[in-house]
C-alpha atoms as a PDB file:
ATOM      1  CA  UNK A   1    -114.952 -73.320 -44.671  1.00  0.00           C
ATOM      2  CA  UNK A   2    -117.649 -70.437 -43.967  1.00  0.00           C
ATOM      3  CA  UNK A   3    -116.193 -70.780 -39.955  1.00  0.00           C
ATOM      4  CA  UNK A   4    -112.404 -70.641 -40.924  1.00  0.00           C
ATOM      5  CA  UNK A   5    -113.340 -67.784 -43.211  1.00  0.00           C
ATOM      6  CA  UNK A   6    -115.566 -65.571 -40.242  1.00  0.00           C
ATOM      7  CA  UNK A   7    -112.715 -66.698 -37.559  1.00  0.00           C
ATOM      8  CA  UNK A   8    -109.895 -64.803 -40.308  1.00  0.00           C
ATOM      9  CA  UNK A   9    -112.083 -62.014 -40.715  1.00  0.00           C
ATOM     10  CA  UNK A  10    -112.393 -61.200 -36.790  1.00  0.00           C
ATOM     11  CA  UNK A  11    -108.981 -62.230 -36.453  1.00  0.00           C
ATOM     12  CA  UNK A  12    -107.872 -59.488 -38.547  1.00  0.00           C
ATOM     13  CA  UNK A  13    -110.492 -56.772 -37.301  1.00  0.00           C
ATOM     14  CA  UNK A  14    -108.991 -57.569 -34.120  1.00  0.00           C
ATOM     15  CA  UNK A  15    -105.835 -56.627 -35.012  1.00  0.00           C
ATOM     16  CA  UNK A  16    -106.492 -53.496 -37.275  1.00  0.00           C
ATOM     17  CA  UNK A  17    -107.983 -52.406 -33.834  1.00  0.00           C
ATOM     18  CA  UNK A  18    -105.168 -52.791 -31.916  1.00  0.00           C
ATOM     19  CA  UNK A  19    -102.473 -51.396 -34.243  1.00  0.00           C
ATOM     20  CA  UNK A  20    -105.269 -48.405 -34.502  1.00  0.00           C
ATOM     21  CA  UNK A  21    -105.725 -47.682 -30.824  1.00  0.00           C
ATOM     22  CA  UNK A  22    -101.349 -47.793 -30.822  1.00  0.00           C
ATOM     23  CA  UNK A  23    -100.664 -45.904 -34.081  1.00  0.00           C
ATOM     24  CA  UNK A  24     -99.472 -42.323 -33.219  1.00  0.00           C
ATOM     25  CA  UNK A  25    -100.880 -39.352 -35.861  1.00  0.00           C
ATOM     26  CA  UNK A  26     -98.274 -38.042 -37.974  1.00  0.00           C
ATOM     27  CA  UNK A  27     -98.161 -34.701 -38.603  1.00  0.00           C
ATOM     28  CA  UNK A  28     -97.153 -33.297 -41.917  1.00  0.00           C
ATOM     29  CA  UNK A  29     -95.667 -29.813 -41.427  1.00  0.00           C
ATOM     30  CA  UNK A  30     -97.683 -27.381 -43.254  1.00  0.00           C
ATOM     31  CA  UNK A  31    -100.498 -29.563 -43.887  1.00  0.00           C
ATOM     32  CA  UNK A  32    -102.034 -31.149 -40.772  1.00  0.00           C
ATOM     33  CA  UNK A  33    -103.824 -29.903 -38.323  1.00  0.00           C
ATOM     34  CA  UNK A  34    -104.669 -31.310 -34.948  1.00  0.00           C
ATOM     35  CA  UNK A  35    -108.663 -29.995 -35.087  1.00  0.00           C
ATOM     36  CA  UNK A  36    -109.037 -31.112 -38.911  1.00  0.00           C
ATOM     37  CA  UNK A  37    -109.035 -34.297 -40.895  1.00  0.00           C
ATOM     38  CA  UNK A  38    -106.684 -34.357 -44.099  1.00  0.00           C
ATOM     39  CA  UNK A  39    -106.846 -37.370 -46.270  1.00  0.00           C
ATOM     40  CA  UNK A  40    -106.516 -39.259 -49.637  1.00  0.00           C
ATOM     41  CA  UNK A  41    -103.264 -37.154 -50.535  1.00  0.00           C
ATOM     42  CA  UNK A  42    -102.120 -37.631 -54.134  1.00  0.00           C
ATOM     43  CA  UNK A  43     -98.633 -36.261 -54.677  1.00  0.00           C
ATOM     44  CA  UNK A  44     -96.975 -35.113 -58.179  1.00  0.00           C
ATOM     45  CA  UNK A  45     -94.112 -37.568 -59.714  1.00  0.00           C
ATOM     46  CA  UNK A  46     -91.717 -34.858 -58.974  1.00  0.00           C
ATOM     47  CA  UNK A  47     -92.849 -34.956 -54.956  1.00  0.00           C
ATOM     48  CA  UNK A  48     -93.569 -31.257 -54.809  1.00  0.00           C
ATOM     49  CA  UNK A  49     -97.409 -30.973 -55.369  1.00  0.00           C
ATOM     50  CA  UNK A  50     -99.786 -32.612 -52.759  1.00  0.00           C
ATOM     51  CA  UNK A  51    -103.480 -32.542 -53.366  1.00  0.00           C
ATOM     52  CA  UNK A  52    -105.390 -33.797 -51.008  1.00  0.00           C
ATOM     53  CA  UNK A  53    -109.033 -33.780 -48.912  1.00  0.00           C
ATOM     54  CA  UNK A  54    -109.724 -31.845 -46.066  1.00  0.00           C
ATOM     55  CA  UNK A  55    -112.454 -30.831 -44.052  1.00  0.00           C
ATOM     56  CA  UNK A  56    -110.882 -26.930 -43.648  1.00  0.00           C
ATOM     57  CA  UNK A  57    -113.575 -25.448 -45.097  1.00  0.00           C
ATOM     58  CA  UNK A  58    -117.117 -25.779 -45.972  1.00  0.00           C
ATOM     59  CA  UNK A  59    -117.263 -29.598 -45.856  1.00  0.00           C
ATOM     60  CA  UNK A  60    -115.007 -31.620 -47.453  1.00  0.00           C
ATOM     61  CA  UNK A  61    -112.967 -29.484 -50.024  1.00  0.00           C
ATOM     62  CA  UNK A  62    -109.825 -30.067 -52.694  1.00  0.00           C
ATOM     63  CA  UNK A  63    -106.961 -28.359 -51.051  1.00  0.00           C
ATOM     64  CA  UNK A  64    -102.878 -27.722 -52.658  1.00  0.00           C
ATOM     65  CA  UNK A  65    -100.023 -27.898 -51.108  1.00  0.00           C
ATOM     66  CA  UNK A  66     -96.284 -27.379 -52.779  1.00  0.00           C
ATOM     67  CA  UNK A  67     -92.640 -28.452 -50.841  1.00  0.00           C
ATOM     68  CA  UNK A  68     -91.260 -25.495 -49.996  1.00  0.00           C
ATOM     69  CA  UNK A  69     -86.961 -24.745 -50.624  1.00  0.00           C
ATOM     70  CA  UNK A  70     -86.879 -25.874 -46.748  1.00  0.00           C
ATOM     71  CA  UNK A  71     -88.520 -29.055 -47.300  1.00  0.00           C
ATOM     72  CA  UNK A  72     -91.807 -27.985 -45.520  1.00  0.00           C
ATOM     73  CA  UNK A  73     -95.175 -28.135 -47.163  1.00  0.00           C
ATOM     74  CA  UNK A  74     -96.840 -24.433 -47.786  1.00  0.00           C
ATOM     75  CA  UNK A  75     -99.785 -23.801 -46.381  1.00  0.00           C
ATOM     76  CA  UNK A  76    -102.900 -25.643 -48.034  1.00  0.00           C
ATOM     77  CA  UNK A  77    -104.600 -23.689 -50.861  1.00  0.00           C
ATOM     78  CA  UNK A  78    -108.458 -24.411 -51.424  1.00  0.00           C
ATOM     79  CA  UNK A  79    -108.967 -25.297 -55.107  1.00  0.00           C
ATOM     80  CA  UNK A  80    -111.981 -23.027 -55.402  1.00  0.00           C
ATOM     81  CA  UNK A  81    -112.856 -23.519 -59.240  1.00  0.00           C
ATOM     82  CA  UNK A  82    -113.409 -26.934 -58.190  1.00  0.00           C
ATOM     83  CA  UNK A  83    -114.631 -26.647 -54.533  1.00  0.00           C
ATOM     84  CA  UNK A  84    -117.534 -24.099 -56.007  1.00  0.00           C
ATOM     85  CA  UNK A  85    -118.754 -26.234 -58.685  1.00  0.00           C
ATOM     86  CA  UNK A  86    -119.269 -29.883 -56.909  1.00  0.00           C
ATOM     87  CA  UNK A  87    -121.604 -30.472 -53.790  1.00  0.00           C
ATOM     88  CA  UNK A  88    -119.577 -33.463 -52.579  1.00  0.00           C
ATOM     89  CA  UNK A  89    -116.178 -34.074 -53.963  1.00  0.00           C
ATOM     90  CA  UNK A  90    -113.376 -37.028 -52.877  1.00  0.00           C
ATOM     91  CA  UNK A  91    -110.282 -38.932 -53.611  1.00  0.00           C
ATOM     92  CA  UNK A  92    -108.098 -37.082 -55.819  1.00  0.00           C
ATOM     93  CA  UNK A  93    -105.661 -38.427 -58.213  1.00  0.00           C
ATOM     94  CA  UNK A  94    -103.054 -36.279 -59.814  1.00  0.00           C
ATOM     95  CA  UNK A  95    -101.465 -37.005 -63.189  1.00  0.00           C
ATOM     96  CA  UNK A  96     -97.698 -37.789 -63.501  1.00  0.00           C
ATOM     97  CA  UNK A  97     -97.064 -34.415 -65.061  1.00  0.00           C
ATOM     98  CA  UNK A  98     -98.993 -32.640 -62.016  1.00  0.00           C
ATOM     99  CA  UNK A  99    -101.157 -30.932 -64.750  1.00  0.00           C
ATOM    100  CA  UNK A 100    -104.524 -32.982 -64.701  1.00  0.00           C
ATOM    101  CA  UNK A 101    -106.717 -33.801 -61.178  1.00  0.00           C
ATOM    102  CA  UNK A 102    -108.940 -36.377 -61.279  1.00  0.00           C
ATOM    103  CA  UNK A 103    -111.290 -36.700 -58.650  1.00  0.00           C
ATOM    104  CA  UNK A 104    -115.350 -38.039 -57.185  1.00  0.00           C
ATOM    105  CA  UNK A 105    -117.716 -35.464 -57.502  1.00  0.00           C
ATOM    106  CA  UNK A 106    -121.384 -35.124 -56.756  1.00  0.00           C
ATOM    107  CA  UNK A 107    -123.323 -32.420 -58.476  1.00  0.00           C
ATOM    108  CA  UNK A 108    -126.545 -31.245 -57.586  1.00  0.00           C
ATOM    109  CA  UNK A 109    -129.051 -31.162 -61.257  1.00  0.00           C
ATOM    110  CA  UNK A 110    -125.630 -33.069 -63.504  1.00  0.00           C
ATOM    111  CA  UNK A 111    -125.131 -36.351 -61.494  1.00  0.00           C
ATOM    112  CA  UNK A 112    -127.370 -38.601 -60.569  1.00  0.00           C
ATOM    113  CA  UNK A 113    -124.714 -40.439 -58.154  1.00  0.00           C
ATOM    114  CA  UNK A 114    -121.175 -40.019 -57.734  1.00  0.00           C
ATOM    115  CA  UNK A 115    -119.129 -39.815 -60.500  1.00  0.00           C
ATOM    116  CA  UNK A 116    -115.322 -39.190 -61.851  1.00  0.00           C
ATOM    117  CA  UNK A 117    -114.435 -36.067 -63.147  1.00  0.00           C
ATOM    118  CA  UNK A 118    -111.402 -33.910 -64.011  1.00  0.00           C
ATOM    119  CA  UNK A 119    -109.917 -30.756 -63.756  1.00  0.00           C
ATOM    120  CA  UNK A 120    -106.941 -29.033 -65.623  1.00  0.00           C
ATOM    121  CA  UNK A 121    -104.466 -26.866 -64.096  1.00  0.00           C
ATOM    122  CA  UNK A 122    -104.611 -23.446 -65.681  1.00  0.00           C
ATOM    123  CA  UNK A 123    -102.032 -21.350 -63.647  1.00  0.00           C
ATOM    124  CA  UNK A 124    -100.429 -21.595 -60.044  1.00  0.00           C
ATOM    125  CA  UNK A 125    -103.038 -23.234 -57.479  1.00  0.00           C
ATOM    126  CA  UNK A 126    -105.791 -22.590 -60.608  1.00  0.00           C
ATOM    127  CA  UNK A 127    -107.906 -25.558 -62.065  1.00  0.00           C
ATOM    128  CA  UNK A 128    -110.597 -25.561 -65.012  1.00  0.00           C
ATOM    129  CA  UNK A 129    -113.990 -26.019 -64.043  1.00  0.00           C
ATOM    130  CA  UNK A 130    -114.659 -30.202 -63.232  1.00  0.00           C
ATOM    131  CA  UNK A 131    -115.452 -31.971 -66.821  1.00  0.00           C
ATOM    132  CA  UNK A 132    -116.884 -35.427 -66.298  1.00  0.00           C
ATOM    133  CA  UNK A 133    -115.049 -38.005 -67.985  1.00  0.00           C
ATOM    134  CA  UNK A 134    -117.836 -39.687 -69.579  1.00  0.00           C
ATOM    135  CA  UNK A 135    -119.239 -43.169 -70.762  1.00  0.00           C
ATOM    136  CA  UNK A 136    -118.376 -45.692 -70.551  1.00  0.00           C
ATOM    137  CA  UNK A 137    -116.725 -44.914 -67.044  1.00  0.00           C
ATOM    138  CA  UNK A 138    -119.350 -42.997 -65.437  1.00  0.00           C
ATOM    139  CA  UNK A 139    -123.826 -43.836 -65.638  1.00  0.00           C
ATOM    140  CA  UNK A 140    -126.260 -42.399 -64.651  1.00  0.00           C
ATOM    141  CA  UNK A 141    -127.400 -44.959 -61.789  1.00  0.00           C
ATOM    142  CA  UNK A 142    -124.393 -46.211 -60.464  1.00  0.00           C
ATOM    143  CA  UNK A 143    -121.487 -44.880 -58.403  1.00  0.00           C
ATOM    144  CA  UNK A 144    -118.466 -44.211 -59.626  1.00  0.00           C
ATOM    145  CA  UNK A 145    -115.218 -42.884 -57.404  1.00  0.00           C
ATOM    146  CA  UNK A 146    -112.455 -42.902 -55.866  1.00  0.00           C
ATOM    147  CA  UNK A 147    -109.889 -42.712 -59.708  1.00  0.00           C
ATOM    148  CA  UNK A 148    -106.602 -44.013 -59.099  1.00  0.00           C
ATOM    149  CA  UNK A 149    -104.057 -42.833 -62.130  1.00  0.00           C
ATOM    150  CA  UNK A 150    -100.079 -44.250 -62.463  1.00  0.00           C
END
């Protein structure tokens, strides 16, 4: 069994390898760059508010994007309530309404490890400062990221 199981798991390494080395990058008008990395994008129900990762900035940072009237993305907007206040942040999720972020933070002297925090939106490409969403979610020795919401 433990052979058939290692011979899968190469199998499909293999594979993954391939269709990486033959996969073309996508660029997302607006968004992408060719010299930075943009990832984990969580979009709004209505389609026309992308959060998402990037390495723009100082590190990785929170960044918004909206769909424009011509159906191309507007240039990304650092969320700098949130970027300021966390040393490490990741994976966003946005609520259905588009009005709550949830998202992994890090940060320094109020985690001990990762953990899942949110953020409200106050005005136009504004957010509250990150609130962590508590036990029995987050501890204090173990890591806790990546939120998914739907």
């Amino acid at each position: 069994m433990k052979r058939i199981f290692t011979f899968l798991c190469i199998n499909f390494l293999i594979i993954n390898l391939l269709y990486a080395q033959n996969a073309e990058r996508r660029i997302v008008e607006g968004v992408s760059s060719k010299r930075n990395t943009e990832f984990a994008p969580s979009l709004s129900a209505d389609g026309k508010t992308m959060i998402f990762q990037s390495d723009l900035g100082n590190g990785w940072e929170l960044y918004e994007s909206t769909l424009q009237n011509d159906s191309v993305w507007s240039e990304p907007v650092p969320l700098k309530e949130i970027n300021e206040s966390c040393d490490f942040l990741a994976g966003p999720a946005l609520s259905y309404d588009g009005n709550t972020l949830y998202f992994t933070a890090f940060i320094e002297g109020v985690t001990e490890t990762e953990d899942i925090f949110y953020s409200i939106r106050t005005g136009e490409n504004e957010w509250s400062k990150p609130v962590s969403i508590g036990a029995p979610i987050n501890t204090d020795e173990d890591y806790e990221g990546f939120p998914s919401v739907s």
